[in-house]
N, C-alpha and C. Protein backbone atom coordinates (compact mmCIF):
# COMPACT_ATOMS: atom_id res chain seq x y z
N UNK A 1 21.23 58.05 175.87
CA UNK A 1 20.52 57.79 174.63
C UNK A 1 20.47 59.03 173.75
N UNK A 2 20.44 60.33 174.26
CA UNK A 2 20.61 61.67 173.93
C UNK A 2 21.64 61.40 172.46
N UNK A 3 22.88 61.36 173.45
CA UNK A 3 24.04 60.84 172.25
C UNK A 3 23.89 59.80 171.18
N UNK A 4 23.34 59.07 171.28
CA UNK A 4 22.90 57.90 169.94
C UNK A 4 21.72 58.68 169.31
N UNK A 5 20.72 59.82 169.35
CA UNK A 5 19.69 60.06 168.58
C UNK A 5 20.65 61.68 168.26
N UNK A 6 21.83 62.23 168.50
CA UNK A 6 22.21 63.24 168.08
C UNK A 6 23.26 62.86 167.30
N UNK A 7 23.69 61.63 167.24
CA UNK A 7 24.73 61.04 166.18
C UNK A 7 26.25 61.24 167.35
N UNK A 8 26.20 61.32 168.63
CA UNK A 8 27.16 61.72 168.75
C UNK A 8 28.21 60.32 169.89
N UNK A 9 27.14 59.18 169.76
CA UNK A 9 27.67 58.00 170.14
C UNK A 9 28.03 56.97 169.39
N UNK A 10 29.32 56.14 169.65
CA UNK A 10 29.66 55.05 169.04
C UNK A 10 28.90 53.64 169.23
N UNK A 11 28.16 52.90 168.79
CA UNK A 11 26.60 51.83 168.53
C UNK A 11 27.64 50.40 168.82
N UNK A 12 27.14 49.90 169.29
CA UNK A 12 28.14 48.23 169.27
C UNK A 12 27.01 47.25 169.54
N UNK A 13 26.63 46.73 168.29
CA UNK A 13 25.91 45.44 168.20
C UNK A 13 26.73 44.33 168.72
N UNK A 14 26.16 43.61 169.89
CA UNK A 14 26.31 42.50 170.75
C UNK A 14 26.13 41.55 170.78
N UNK A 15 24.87 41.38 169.59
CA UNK A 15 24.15 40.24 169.21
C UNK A 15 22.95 39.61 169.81
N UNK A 16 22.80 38.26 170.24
CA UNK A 16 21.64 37.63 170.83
C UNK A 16 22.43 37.11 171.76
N UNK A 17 21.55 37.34 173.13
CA UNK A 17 21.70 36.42 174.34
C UNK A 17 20.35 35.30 174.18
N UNK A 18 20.96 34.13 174.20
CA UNK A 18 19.72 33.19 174.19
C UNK A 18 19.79 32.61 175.99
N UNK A 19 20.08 33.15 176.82
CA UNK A 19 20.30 32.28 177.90
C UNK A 19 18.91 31.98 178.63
N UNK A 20 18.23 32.86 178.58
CA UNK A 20 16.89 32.78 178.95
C UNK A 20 15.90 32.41 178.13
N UNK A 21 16.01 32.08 176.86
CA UNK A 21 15.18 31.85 175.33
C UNK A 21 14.70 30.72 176.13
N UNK A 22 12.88 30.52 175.12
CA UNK A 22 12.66 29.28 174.67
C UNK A 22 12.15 29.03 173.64
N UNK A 23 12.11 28.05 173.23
CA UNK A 23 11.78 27.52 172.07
C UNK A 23 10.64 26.61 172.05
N UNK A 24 9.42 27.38 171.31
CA UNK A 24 7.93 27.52 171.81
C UNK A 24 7.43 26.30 169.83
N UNK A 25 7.24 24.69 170.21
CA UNK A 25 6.96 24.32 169.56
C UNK A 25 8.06 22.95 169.11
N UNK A 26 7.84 22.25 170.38
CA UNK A 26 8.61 20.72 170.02
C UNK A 26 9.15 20.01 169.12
N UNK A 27 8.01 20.42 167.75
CA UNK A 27 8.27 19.23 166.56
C UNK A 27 9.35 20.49 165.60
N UNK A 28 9.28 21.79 166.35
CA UNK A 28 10.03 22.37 165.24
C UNK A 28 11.66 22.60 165.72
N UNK A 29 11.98 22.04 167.00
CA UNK A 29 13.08 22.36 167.87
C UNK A 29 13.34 20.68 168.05
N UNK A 30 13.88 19.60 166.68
CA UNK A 30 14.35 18.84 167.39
C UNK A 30 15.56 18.64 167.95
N UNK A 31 16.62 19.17 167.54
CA UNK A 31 18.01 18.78 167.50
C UNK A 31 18.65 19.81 168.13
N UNK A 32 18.43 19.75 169.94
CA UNK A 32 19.07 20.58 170.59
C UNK A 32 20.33 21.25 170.45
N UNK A 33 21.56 19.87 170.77
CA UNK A 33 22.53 20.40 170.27
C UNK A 33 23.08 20.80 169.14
N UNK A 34 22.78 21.19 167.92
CA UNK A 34 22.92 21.89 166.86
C UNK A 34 22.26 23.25 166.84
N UNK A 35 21.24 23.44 167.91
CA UNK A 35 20.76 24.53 168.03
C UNK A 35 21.96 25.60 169.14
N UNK A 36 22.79 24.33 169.61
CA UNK A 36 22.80 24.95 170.97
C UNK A 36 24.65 24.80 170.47
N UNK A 37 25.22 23.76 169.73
CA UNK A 37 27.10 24.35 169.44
C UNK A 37 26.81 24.94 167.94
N UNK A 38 26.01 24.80 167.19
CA UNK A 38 26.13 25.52 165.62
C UNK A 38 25.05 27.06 165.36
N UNK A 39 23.89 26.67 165.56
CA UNK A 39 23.09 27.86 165.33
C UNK A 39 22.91 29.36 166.30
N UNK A 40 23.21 29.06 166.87
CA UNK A 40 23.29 29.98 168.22
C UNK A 40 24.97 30.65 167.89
N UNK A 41 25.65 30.35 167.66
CA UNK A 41 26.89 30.65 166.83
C UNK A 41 26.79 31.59 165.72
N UNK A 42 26.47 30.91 164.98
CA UNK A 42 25.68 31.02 163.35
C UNK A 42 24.70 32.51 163.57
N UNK A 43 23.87 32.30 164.23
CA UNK A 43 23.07 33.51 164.20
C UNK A 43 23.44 34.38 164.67
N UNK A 44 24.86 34.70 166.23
CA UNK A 44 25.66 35.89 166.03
C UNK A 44 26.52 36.09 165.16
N UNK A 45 27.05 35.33 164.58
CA UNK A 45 28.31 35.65 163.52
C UNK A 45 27.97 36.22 162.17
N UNK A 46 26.10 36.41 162.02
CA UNK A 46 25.99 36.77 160.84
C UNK A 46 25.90 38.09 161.11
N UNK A 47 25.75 38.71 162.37
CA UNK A 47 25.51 40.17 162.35
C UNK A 47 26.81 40.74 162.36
N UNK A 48 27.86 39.90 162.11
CA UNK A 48 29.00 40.74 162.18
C UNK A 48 29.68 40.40 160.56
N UNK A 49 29.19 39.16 160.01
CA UNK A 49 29.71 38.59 158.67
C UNK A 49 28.47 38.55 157.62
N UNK A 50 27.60 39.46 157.71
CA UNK A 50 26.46 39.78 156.61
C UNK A 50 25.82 41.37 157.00
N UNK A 51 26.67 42.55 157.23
CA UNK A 51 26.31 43.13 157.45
C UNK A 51 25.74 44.57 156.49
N UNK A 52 25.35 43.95 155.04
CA UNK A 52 24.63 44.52 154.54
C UNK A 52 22.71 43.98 155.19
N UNK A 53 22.96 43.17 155.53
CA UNK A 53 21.45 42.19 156.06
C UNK A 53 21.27 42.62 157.50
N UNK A 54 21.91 42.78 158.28
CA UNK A 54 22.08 42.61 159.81
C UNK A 54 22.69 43.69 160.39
N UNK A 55 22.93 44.77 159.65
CA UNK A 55 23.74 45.99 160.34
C UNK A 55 22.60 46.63 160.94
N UNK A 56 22.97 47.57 162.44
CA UNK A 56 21.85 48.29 162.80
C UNK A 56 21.93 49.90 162.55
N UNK A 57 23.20 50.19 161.23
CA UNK A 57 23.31 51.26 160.48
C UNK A 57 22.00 52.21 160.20
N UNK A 58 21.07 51.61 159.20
CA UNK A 58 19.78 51.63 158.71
C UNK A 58 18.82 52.13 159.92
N UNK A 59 18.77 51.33 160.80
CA UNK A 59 17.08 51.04 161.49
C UNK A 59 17.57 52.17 162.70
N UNK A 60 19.11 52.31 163.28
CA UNK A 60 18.78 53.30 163.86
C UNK A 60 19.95 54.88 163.84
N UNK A 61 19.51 54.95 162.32
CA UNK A 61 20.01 56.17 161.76
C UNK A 61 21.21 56.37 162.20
N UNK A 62 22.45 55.61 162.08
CA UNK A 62 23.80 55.70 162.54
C UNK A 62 24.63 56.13 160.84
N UNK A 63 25.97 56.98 161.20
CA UNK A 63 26.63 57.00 160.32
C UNK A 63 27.52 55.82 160.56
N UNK A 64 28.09 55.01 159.18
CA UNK A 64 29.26 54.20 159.40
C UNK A 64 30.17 54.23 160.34
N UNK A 65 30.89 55.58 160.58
CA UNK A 65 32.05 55.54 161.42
C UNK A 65 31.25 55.31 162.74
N UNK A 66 29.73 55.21 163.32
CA UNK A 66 29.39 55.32 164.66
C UNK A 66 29.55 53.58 164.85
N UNK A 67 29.03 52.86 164.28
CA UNK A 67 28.83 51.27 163.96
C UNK A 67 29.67 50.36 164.34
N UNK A 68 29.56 49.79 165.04
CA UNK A 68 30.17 48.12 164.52
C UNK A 68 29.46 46.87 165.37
N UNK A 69 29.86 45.83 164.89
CA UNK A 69 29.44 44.92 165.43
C UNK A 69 30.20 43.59 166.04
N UNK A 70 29.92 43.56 167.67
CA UNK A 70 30.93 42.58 168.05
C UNK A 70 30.36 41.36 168.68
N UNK A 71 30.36 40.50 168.24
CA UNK A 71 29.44 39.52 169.16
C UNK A 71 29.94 38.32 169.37
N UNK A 72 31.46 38.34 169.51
CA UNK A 72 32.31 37.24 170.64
C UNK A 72 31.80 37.32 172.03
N UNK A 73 31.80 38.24 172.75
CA UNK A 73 31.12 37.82 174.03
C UNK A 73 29.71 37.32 174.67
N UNK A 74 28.68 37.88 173.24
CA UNK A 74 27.59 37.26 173.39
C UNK A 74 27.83 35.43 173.46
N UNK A 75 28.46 35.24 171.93
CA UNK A 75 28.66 33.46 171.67
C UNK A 75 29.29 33.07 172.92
N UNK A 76 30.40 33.78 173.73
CA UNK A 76 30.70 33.17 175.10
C UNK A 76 30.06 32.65 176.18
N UNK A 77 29.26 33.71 176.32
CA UNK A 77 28.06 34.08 177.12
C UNK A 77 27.01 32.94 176.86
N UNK A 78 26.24 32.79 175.94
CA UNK A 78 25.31 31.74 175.74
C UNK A 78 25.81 30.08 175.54
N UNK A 79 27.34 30.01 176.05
CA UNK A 79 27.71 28.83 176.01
C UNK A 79 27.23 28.18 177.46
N UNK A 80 26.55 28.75 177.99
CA UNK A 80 26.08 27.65 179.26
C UNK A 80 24.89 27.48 179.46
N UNK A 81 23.86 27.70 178.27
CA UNK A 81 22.84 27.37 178.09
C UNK A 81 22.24 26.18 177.60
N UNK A 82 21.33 25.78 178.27
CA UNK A 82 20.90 24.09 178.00
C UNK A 82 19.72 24.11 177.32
N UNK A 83 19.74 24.02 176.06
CA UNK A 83 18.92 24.40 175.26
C UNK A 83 17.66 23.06 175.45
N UNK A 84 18.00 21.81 175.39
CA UNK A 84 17.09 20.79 175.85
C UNK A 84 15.90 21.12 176.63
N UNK A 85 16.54 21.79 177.58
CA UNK A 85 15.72 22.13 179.02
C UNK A 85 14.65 23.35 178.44
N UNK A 86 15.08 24.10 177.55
CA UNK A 86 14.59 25.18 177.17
C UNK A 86 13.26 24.63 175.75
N UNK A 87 13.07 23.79 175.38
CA UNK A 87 11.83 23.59 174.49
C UNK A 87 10.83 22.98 174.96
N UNK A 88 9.83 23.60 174.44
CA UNK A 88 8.44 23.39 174.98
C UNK A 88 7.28 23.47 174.07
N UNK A 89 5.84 22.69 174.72
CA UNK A 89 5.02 23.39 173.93
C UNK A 89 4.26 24.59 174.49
N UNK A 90 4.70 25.11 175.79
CA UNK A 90 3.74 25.86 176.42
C UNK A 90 4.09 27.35 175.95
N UNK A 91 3.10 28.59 176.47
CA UNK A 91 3.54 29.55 176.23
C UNK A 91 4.60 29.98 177.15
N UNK A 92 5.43 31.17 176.72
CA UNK A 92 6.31 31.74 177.92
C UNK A 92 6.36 33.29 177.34
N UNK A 93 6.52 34.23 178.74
CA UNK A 93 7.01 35.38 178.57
C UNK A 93 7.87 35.43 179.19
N UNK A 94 8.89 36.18 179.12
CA UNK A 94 10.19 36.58 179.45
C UNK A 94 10.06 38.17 180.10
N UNK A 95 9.88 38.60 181.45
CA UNK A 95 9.26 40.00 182.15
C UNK A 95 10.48 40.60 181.80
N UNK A 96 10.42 42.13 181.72
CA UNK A 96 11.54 43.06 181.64
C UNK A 96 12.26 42.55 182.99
N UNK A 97 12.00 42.52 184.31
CA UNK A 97 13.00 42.16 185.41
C UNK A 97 13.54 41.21 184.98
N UNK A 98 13.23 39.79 184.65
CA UNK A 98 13.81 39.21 184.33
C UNK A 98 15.17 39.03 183.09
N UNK A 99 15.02 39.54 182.02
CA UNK A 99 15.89 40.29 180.83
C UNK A 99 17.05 41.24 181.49
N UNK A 100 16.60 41.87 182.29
CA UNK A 100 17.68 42.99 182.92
C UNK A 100 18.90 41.98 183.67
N UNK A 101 18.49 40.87 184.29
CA UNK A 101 19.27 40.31 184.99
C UNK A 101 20.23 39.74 184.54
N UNK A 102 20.25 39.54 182.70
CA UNK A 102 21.46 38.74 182.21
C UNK A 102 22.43 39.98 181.71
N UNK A 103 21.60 41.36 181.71
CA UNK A 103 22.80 42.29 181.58
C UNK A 103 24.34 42.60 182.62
N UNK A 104 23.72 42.34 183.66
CA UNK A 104 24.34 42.46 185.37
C UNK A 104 25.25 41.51 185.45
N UNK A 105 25.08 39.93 184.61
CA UNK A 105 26.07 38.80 184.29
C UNK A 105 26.57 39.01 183.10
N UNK A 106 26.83 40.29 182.45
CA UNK A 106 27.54 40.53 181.17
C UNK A 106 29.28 40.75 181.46
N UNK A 107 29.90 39.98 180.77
CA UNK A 107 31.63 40.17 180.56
C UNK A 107 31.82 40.77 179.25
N UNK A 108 31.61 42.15 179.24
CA UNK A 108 31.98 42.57 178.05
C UNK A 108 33.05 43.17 177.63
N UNK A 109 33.77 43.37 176.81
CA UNK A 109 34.96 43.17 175.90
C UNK A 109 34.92 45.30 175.91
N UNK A 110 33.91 45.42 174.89
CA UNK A 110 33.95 47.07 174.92
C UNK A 110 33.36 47.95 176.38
N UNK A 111 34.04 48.72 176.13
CA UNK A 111 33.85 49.46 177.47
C UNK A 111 33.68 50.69 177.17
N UNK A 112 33.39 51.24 175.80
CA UNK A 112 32.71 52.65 174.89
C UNK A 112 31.60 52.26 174.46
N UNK A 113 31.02 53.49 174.85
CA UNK A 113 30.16 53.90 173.69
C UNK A 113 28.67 53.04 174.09
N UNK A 114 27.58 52.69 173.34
CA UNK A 114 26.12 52.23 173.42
C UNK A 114 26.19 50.71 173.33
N UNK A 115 25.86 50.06 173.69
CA UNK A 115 25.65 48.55 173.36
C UNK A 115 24.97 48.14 173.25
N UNK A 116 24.14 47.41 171.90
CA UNK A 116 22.91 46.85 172.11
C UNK A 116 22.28 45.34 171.94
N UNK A 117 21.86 44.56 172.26
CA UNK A 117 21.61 43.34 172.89
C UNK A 117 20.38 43.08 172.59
N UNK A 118 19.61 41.69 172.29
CA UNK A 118 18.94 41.43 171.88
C UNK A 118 18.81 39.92 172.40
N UNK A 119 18.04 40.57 173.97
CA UNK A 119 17.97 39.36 174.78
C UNK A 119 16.27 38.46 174.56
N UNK A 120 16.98 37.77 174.14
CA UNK A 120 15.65 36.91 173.06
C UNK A 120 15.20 36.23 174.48
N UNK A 121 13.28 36.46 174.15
CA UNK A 121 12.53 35.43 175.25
C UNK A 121 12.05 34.18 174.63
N UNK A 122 12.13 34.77 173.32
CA UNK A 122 11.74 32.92 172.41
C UNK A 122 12.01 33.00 171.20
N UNK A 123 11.78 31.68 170.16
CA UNK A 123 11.89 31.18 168.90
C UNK A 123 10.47 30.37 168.97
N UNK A 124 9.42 30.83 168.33
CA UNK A 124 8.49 30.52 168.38
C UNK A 124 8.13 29.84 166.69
N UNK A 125 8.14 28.33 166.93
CA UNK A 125 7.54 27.74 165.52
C UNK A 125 6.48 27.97 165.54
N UNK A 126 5.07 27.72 166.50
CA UNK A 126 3.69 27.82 166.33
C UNK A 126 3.40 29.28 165.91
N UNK A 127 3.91 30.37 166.30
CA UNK A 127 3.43 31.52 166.21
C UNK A 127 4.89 32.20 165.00
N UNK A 128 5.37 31.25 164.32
CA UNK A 128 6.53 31.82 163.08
C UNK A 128 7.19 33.27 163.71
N UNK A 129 7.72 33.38 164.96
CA UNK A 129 8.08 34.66 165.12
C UNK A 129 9.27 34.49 165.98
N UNK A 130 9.85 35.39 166.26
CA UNK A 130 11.02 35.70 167.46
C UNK A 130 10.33 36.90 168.16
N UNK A 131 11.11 36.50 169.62
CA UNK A 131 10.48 37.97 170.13
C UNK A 131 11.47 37.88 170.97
N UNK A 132 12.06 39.62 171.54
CA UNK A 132 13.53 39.67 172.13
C UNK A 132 12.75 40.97 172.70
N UNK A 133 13.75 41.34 173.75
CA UNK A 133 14.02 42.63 174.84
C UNK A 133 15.31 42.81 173.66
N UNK A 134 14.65 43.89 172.73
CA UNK A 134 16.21 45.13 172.38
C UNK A 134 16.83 45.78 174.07
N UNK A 135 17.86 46.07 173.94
CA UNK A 135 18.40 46.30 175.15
C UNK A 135 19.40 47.50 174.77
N UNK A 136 19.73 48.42 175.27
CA UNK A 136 20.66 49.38 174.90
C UNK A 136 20.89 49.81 176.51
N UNK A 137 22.85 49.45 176.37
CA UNK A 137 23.45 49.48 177.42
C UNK A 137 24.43 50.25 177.21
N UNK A 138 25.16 51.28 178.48
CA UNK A 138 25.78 51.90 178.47
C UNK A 138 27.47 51.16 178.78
N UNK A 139 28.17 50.79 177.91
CA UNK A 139 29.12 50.18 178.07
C UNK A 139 30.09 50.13 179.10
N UNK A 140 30.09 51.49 179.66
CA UNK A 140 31.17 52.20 180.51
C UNK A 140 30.58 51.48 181.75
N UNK A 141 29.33 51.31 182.21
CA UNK A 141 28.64 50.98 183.02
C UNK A 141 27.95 49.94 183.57
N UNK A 142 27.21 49.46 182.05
CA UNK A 142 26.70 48.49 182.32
C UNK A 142 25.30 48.86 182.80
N UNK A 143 24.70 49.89 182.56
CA UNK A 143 23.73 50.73 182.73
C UNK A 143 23.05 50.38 181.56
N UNK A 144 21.65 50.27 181.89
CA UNK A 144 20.60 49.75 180.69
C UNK A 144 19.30 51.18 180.67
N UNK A 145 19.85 52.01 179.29
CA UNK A 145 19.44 52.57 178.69
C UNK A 145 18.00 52.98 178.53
N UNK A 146 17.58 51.76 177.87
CA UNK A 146 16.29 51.63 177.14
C UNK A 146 16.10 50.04 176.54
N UNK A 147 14.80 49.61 176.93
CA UNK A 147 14.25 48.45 176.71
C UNK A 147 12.85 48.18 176.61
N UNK A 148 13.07 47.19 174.73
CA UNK A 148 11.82 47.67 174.38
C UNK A 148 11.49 46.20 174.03
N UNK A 149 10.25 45.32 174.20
CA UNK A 149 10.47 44.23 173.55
C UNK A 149 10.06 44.05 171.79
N UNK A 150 10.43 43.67 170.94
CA UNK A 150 9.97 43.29 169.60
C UNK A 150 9.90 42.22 169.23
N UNK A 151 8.91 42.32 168.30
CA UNK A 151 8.99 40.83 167.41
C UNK A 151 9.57 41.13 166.08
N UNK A 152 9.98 39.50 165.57
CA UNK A 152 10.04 39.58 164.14
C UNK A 152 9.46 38.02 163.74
N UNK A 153 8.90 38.53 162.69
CA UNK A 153 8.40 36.97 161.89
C UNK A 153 9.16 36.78 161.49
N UNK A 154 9.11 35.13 161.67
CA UNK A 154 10.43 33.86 160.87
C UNK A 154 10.45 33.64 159.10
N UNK A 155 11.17 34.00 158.75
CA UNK A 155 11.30 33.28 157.12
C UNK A 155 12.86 33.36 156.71
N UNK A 156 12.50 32.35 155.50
CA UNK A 156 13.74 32.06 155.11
C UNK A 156 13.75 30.42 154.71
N UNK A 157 14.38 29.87 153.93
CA UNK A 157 15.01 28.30 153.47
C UNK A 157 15.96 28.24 154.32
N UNK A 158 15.69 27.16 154.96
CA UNK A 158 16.05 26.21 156.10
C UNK A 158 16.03 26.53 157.48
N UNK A 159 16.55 25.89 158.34
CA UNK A 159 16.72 26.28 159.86
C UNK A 159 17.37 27.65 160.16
N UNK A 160 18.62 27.30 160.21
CA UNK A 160 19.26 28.61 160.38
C UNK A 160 18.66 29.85 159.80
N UNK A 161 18.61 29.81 158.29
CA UNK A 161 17.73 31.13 157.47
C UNK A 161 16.55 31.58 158.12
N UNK A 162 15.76 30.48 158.54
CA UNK A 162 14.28 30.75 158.89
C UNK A 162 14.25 31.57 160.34
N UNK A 163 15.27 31.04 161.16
CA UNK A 163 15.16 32.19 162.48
C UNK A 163 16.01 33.53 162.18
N UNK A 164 17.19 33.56 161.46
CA UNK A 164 17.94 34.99 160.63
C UNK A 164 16.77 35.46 160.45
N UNK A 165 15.67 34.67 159.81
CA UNK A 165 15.04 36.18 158.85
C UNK A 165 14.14 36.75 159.94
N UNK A 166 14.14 36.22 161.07
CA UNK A 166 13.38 36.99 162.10
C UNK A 166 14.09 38.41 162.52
N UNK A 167 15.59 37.92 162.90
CA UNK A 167 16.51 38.94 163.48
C UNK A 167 16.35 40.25 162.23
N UNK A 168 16.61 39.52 161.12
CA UNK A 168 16.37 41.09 160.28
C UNK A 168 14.78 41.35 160.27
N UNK A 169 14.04 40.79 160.41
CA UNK A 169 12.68 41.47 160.77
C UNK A 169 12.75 42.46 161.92
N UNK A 170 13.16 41.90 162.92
CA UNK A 170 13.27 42.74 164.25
C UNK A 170 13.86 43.98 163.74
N UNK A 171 15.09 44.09 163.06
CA UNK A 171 15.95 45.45 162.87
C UNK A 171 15.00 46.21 161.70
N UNK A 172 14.41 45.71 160.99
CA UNK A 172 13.29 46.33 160.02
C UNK A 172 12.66 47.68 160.73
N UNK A 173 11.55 46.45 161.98
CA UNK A 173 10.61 46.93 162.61
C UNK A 173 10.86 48.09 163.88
N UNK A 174 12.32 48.01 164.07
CA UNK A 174 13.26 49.13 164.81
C UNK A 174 13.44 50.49 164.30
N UNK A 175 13.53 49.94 162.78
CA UNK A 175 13.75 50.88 161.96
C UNK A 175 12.29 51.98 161.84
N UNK A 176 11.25 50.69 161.22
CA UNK A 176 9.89 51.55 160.82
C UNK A 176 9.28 51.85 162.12
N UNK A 177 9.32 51.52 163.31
CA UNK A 177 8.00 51.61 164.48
C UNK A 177 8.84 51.90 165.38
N UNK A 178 10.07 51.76 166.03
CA UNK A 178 10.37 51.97 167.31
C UNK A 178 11.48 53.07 167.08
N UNK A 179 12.12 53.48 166.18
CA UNK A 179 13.38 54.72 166.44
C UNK A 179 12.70 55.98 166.62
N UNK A 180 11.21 56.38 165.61
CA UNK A 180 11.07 57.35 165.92
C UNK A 180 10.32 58.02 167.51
N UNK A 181 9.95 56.70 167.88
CA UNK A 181 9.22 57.01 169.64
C UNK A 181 10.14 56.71 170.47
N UNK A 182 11.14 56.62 169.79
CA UNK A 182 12.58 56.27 171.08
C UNK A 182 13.12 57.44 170.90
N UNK A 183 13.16 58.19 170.12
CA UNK A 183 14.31 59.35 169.91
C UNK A 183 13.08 60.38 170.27
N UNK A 184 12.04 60.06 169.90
CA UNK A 184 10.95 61.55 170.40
C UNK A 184 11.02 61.75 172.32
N UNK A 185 10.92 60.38 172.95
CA UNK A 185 10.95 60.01 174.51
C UNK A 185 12.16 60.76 174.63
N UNK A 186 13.46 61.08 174.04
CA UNK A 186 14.41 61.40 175.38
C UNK A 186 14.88 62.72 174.97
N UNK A 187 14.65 63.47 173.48
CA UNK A 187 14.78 64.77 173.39
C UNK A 187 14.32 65.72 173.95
């Protein structure tokens, strides 16, 4: 992590793992499978195809050349998730042990540099929010860094928009509340 707060690592946004997600609020999660072959799609492909909105350039003080964003293996990855099974009205937390375990089932593509992941524990309609384990993994390894959980509140016009505007909430709140106590912890 040394190397990502001295500028001297290459950053690879991974996207969202939803494999463990739930989706906290019945009447707002009807249409599984559209959540589960279109939006779940949709919401990694924008961090790589809207990345004035979704870059993690900004929130954690990267130069351009450190950046990019790849999140084909995430969309691979969350293709065996049964999103049906996954909505509810009850509460759920998602424990750090638990989050760590879908890193260990990661097939990832890069094998440089920082990786970071954004293993979501829910999509919460009652409480308008997302909340994810940021994850920062050592690519070479598969070694997990640092893990922090965040929220972001939901907004936006329509479905898809309304959980996006969480994900850029999350990278906001990375930006304002969590880079500077992440980079103070390991200097």
């Amino acid at each position: 992590m040394s190397d990502l707060f001295n500028g001297k690592a290459k950053v690879v946004f991974l996207g969202l793992d939803f494999t463990q997600a739930k989706y906290i609020g019945s009447s707002g999660f009807t249409d599984a499978g559209a959540i589960h072959n279109q939006h779940m799609v949709s919401w990694n492909n924008l961090i790589e195809f809207e990345p004035n909105k979704f870059s993690l350039v900004k929130p954690l003080k990267l130069r351009e050349d450190q950046y990019e964003a790849k999140v084909a293996d995430m969309i691979k990855y969350n293709k065996k998730v049964n999103v049906a099974d996954n909505i509810t009205d009850e509460r759920y937390t998602l424990e750090e042990a638990q989050a760590r375990k879908s890193v260990a089932n990661y097939s990832l593509a890069d094998k440089d540099g920082i990786g970071v992941v954004y293993i979501v524990e829910s999509l919460s309609k009652t409480a308008e929010k997302m909340t994810v384990w940021v994850t920062f993994i050592d690519l070479a390894t598969k070694k997990i860094l640092l893990m922090e959980k965040v929220e972001g509140k939901a907004a936006g016009f329509g479905f898809r928009n309304y959980w996006a505007g969480a994900v850029y909430k999350i990278n906001q709140n990375i930006g304002s509340k969590y880079y500077k106590t992440w980079s103070m912890g390991v200097k």
